[in-house]
N, C-alpha and C. Protein backbone atom coordinates (compact mmCIF):
# COMPACT_ATOMS: atom_id res chain seq x y z
N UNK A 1 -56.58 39.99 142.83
CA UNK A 1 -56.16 41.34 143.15
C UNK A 1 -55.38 41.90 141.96
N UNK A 2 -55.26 43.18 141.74
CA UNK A 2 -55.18 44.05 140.77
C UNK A 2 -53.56 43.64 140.86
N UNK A 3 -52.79 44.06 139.68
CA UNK A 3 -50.97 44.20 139.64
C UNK A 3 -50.74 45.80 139.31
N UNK A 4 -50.08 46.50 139.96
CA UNK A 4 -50.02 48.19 139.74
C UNK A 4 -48.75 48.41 139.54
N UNK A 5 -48.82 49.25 138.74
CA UNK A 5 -47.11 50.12 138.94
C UNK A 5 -47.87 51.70 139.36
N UNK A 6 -46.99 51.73 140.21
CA UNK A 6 -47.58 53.46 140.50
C UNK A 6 -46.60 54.46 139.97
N UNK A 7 -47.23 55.59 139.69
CA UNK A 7 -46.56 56.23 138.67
C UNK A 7 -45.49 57.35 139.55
N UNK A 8 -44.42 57.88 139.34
CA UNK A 8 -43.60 58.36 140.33
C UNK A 8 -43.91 59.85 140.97
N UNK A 9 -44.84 60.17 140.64
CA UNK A 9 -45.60 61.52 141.01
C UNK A 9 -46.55 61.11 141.97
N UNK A 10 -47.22 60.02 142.19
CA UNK A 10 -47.94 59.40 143.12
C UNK A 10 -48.04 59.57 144.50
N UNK A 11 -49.19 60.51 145.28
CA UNK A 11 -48.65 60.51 146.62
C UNK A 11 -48.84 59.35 147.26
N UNK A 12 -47.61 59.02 148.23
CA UNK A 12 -46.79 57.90 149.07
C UNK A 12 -47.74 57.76 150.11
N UNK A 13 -48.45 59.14 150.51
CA UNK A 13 -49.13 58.60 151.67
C UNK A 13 -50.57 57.83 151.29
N UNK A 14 -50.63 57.66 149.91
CA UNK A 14 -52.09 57.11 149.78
C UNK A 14 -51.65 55.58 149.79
N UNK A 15 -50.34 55.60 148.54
CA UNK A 15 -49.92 54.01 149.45
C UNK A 15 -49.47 53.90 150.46
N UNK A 16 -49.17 54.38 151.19
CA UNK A 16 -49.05 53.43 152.20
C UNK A 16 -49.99 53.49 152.92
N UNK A 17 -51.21 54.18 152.87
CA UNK A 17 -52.45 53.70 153.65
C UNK A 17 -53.16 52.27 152.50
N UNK A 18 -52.83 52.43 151.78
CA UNK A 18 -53.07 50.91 150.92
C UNK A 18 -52.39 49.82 151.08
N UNK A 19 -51.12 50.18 151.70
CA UNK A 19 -50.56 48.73 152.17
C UNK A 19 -50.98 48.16 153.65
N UNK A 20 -51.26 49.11 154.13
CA UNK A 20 -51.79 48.95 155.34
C UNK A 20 -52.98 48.17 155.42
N UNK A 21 -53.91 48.40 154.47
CA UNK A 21 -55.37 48.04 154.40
C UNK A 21 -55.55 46.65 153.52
N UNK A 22 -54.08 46.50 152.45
CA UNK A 22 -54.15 45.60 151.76
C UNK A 22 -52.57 45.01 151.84
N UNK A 23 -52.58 44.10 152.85
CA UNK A 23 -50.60 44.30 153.24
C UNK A 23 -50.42 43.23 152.03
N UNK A 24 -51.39 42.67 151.18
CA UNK A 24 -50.46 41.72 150.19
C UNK A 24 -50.65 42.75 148.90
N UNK A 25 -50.98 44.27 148.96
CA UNK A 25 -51.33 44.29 147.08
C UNK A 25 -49.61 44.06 146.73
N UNK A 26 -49.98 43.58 145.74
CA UNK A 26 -48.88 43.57 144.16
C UNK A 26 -48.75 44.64 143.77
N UNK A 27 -47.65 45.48 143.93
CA UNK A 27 -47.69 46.76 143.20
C UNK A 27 -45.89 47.44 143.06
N UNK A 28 -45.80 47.72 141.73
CA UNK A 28 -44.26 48.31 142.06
C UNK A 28 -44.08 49.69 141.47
N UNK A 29 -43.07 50.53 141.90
CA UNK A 29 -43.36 52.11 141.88
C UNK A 29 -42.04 52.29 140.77
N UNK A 30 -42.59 53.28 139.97
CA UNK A 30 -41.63 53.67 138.33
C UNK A 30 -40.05 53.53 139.06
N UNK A 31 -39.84 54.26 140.11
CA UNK A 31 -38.63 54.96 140.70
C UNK A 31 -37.76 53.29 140.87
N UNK A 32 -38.55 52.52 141.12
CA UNK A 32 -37.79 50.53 141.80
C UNK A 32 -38.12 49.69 140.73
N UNK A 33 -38.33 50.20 139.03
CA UNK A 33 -38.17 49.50 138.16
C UNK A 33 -37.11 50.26 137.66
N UNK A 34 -36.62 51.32 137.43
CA UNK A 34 -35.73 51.90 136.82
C UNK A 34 -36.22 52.58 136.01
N UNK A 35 -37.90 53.48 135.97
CA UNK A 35 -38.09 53.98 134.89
C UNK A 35 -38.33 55.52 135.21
N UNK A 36 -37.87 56.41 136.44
CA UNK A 36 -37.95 57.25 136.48
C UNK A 36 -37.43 58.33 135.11
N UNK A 37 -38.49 59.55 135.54
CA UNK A 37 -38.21 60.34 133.99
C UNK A 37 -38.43 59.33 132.63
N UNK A 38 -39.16 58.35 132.42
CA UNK A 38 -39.16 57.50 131.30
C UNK A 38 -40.51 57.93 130.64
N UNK A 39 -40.77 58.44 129.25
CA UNK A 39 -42.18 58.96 128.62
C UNK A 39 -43.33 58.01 129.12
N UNK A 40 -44.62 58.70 129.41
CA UNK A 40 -45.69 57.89 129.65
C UNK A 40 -45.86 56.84 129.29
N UNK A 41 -45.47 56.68 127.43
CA UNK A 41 -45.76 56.04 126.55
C UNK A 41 -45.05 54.68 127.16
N UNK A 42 -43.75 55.00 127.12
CA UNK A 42 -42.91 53.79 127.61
C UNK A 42 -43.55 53.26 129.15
N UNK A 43 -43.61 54.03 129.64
CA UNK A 43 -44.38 53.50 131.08
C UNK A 43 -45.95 52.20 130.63
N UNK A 44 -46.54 52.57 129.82
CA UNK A 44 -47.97 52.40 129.34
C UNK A 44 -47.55 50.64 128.82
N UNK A 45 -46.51 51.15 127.86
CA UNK A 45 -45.88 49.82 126.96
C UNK A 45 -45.44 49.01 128.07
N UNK A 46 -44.39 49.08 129.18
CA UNK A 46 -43.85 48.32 130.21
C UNK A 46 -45.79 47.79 131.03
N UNK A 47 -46.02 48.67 131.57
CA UNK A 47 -47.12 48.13 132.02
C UNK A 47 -48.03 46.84 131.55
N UNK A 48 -48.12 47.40 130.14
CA UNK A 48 -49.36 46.47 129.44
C UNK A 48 -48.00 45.13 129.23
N UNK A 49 -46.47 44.55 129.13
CA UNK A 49 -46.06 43.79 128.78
C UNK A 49 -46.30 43.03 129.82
N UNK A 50 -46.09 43.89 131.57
CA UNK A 50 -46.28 42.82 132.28
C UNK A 50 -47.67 42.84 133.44
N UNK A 51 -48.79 43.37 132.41
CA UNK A 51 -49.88 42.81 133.34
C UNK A 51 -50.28 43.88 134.25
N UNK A 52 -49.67 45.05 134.25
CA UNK A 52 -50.01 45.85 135.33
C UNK A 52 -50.90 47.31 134.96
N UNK A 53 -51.48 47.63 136.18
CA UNK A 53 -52.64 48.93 135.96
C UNK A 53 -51.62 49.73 136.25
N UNK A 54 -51.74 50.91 135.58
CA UNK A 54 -50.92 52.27 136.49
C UNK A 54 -52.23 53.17 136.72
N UNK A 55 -51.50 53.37 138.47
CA UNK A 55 -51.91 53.97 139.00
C UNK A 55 -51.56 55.72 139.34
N UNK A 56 -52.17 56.95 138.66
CA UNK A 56 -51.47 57.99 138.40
C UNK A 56 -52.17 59.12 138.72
N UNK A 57 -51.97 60.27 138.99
CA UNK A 57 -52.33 61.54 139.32
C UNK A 57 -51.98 62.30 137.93
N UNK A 58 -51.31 61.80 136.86
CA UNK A 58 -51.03 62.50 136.07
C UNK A 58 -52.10 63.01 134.63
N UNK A 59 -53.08 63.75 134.77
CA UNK A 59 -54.01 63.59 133.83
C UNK A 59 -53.95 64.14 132.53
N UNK A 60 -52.27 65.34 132.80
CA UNK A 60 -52.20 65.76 131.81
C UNK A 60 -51.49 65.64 130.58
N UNK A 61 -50.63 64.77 130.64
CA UNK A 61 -50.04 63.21 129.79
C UNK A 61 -49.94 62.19 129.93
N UNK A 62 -50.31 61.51 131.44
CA UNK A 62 -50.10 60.09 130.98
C UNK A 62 -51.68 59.69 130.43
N UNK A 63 -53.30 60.44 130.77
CA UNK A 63 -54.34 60.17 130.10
C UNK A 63 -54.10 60.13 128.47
N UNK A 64 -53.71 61.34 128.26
CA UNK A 64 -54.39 61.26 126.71
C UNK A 64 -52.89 60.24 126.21
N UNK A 65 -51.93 59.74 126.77
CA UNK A 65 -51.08 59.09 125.58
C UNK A 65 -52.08 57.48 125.88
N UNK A 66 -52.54 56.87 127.33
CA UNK A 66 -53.64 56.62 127.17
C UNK A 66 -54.55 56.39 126.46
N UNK A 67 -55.17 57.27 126.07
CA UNK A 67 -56.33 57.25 125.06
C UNK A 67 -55.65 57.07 123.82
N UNK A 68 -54.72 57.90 123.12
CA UNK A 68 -53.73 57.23 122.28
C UNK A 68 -53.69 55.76 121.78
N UNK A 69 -53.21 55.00 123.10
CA UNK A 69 -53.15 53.96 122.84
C UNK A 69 -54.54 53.07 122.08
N UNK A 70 -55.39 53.81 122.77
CA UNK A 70 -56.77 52.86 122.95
C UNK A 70 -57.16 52.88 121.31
N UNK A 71 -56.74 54.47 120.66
CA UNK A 71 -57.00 54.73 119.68
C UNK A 71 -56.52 54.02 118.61
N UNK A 72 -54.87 53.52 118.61
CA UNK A 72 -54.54 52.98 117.46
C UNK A 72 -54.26 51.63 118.32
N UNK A 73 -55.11 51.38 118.97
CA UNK A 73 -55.38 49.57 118.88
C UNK A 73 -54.12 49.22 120.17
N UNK A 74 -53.16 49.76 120.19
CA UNK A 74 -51.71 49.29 121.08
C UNK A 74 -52.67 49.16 122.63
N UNK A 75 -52.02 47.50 123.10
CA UNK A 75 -52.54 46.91 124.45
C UNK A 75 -51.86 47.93 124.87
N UNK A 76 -53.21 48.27 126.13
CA UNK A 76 -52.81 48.57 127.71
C UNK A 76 -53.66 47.85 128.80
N UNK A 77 -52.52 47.73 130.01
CA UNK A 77 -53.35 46.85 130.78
C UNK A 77 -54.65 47.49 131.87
N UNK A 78 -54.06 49.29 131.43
CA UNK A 78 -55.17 49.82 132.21
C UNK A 78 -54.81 51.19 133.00
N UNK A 79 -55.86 52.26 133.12
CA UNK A 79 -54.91 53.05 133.97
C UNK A 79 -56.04 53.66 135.07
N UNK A 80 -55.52 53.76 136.19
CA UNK A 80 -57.06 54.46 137.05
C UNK A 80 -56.01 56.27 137.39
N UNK A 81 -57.05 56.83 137.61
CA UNK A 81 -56.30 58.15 137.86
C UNK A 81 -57.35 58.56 139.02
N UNK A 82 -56.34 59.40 140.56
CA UNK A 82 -56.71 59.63 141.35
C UNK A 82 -56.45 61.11 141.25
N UNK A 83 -58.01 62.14 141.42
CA UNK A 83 -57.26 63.54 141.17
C UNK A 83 -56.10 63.87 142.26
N UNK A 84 -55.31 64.44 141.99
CA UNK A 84 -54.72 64.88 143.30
C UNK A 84 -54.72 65.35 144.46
N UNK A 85 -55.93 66.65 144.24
CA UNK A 85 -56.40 67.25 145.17
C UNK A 85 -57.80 66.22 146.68
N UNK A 86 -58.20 65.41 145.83
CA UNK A 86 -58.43 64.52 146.41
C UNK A 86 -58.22 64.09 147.95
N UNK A 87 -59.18 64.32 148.72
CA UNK A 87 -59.08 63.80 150.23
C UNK A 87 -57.69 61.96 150.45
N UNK A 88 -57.39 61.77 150.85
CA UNK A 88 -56.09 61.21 150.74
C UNK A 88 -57.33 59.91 151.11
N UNK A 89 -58.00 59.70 152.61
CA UNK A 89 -58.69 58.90 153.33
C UNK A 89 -59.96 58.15 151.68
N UNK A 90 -60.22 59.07 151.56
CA UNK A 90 -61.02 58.87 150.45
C UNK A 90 -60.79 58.08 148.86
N UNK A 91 -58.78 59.11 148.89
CA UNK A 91 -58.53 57.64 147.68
C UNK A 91 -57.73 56.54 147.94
N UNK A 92 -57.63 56.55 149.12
CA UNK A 92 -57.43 54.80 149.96
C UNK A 92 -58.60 54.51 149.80
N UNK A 93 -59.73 54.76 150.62
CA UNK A 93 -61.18 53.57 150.71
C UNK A 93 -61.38 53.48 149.12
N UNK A 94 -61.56 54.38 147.92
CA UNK A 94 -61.84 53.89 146.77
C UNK A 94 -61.00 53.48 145.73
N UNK A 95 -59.79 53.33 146.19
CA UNK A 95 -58.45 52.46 145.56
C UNK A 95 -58.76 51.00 146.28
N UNK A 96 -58.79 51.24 147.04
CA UNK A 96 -58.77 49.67 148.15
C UNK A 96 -60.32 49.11 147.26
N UNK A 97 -61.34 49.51 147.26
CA UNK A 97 -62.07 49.13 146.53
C UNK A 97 -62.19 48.22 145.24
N UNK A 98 -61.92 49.24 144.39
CA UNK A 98 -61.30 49.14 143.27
C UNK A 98 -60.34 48.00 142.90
N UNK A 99 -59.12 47.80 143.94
CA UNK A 99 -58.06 46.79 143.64
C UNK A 99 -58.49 45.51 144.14
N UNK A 100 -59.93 45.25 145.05
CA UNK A 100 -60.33 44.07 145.66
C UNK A 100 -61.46 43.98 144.86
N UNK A 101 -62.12 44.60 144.18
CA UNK A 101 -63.16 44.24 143.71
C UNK A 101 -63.31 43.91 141.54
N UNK A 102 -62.47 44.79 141.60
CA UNK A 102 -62.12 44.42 139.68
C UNK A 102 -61.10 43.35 139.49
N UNK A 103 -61.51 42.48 138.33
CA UNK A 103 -60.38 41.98 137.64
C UNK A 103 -59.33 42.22 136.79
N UNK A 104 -58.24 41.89 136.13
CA UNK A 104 -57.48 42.63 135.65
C UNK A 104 -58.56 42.76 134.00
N UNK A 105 -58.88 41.79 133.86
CA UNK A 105 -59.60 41.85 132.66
C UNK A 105 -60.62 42.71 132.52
N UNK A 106 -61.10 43.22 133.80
CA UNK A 106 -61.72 44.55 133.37
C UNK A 106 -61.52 45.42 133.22
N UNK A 107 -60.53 45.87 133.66
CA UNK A 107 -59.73 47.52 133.30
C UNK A 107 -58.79 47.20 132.11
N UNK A 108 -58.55 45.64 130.97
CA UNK A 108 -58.13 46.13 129.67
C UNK A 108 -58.40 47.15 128.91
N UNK A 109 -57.73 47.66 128.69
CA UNK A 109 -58.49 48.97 127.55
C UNK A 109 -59.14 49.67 128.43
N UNK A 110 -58.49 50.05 129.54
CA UNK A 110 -60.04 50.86 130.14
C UNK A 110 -59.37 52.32 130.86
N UNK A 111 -59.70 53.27 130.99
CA UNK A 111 -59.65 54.30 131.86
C UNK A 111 -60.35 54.47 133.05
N UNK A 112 -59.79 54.18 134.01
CA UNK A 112 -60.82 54.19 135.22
C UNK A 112 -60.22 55.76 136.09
N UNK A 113 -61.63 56.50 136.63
CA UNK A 113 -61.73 57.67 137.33
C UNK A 113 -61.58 57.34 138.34
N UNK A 114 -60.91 57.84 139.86
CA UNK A 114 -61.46 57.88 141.17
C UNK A 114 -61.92 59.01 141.43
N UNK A 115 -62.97 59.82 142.08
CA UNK A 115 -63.70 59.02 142.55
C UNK A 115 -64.54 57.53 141.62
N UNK A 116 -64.67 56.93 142.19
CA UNK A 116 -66.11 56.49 141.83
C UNK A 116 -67.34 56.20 141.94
């Protein structure tokens, strides 16, 4: 199973229909590491040190610092982005997906979309 930090803009009600569906994921939220208000970048860097995907609605900086990374080589462990507007039911079943069915080694370096 996937390791997540969710990003603090994240709507709550999609996790917690994900904990519900997945009562063991691994996942910890910016606000209960201490990194609220902390630049993407730093979010991206914390992530990739310890193993974790972020999970984000944010497409309009935390993607491209993202791609950034990918660009000048700096590990990330991964980021999936759920649009916001997004049916809620919909990015539970394809988060829940997603976190039971990939390895972490596949979303290295990777940008993952929901839908999918």
């Amino acid at each position: 199973m996937l390791r997540l930090l969710i990003d603090e803009n994240f709507n709550h009600r999609i996790l917690r229909g994900l904990k519900l569906r997945l009562p063991l994921i691994d996942y910890r939220v910016v606000r209960q590491i201490g990194m609220s208000g902390f630049p993407d970048l730093d979010l991206l860097r914390w992530a990739a040190r310890e193993n974790r995907i972020i999970v984000t609605h944010d497409r309009e900086t935390m993607i491209p610092y993202a791609q950034h990374c990918l660009r000048i080589g700096e590990p990330m462990a991964g980021v999936i982005f759920v649009p916001e507007q997004m049916a809620i039911g919909r990015a539970i079943s394809d988060l829940e997906l997603m976190i039971e069915c990939l390895s972490p080694a596949e979303l290295i370096d990777q940008i993952k979309y929901v839908p999918i």
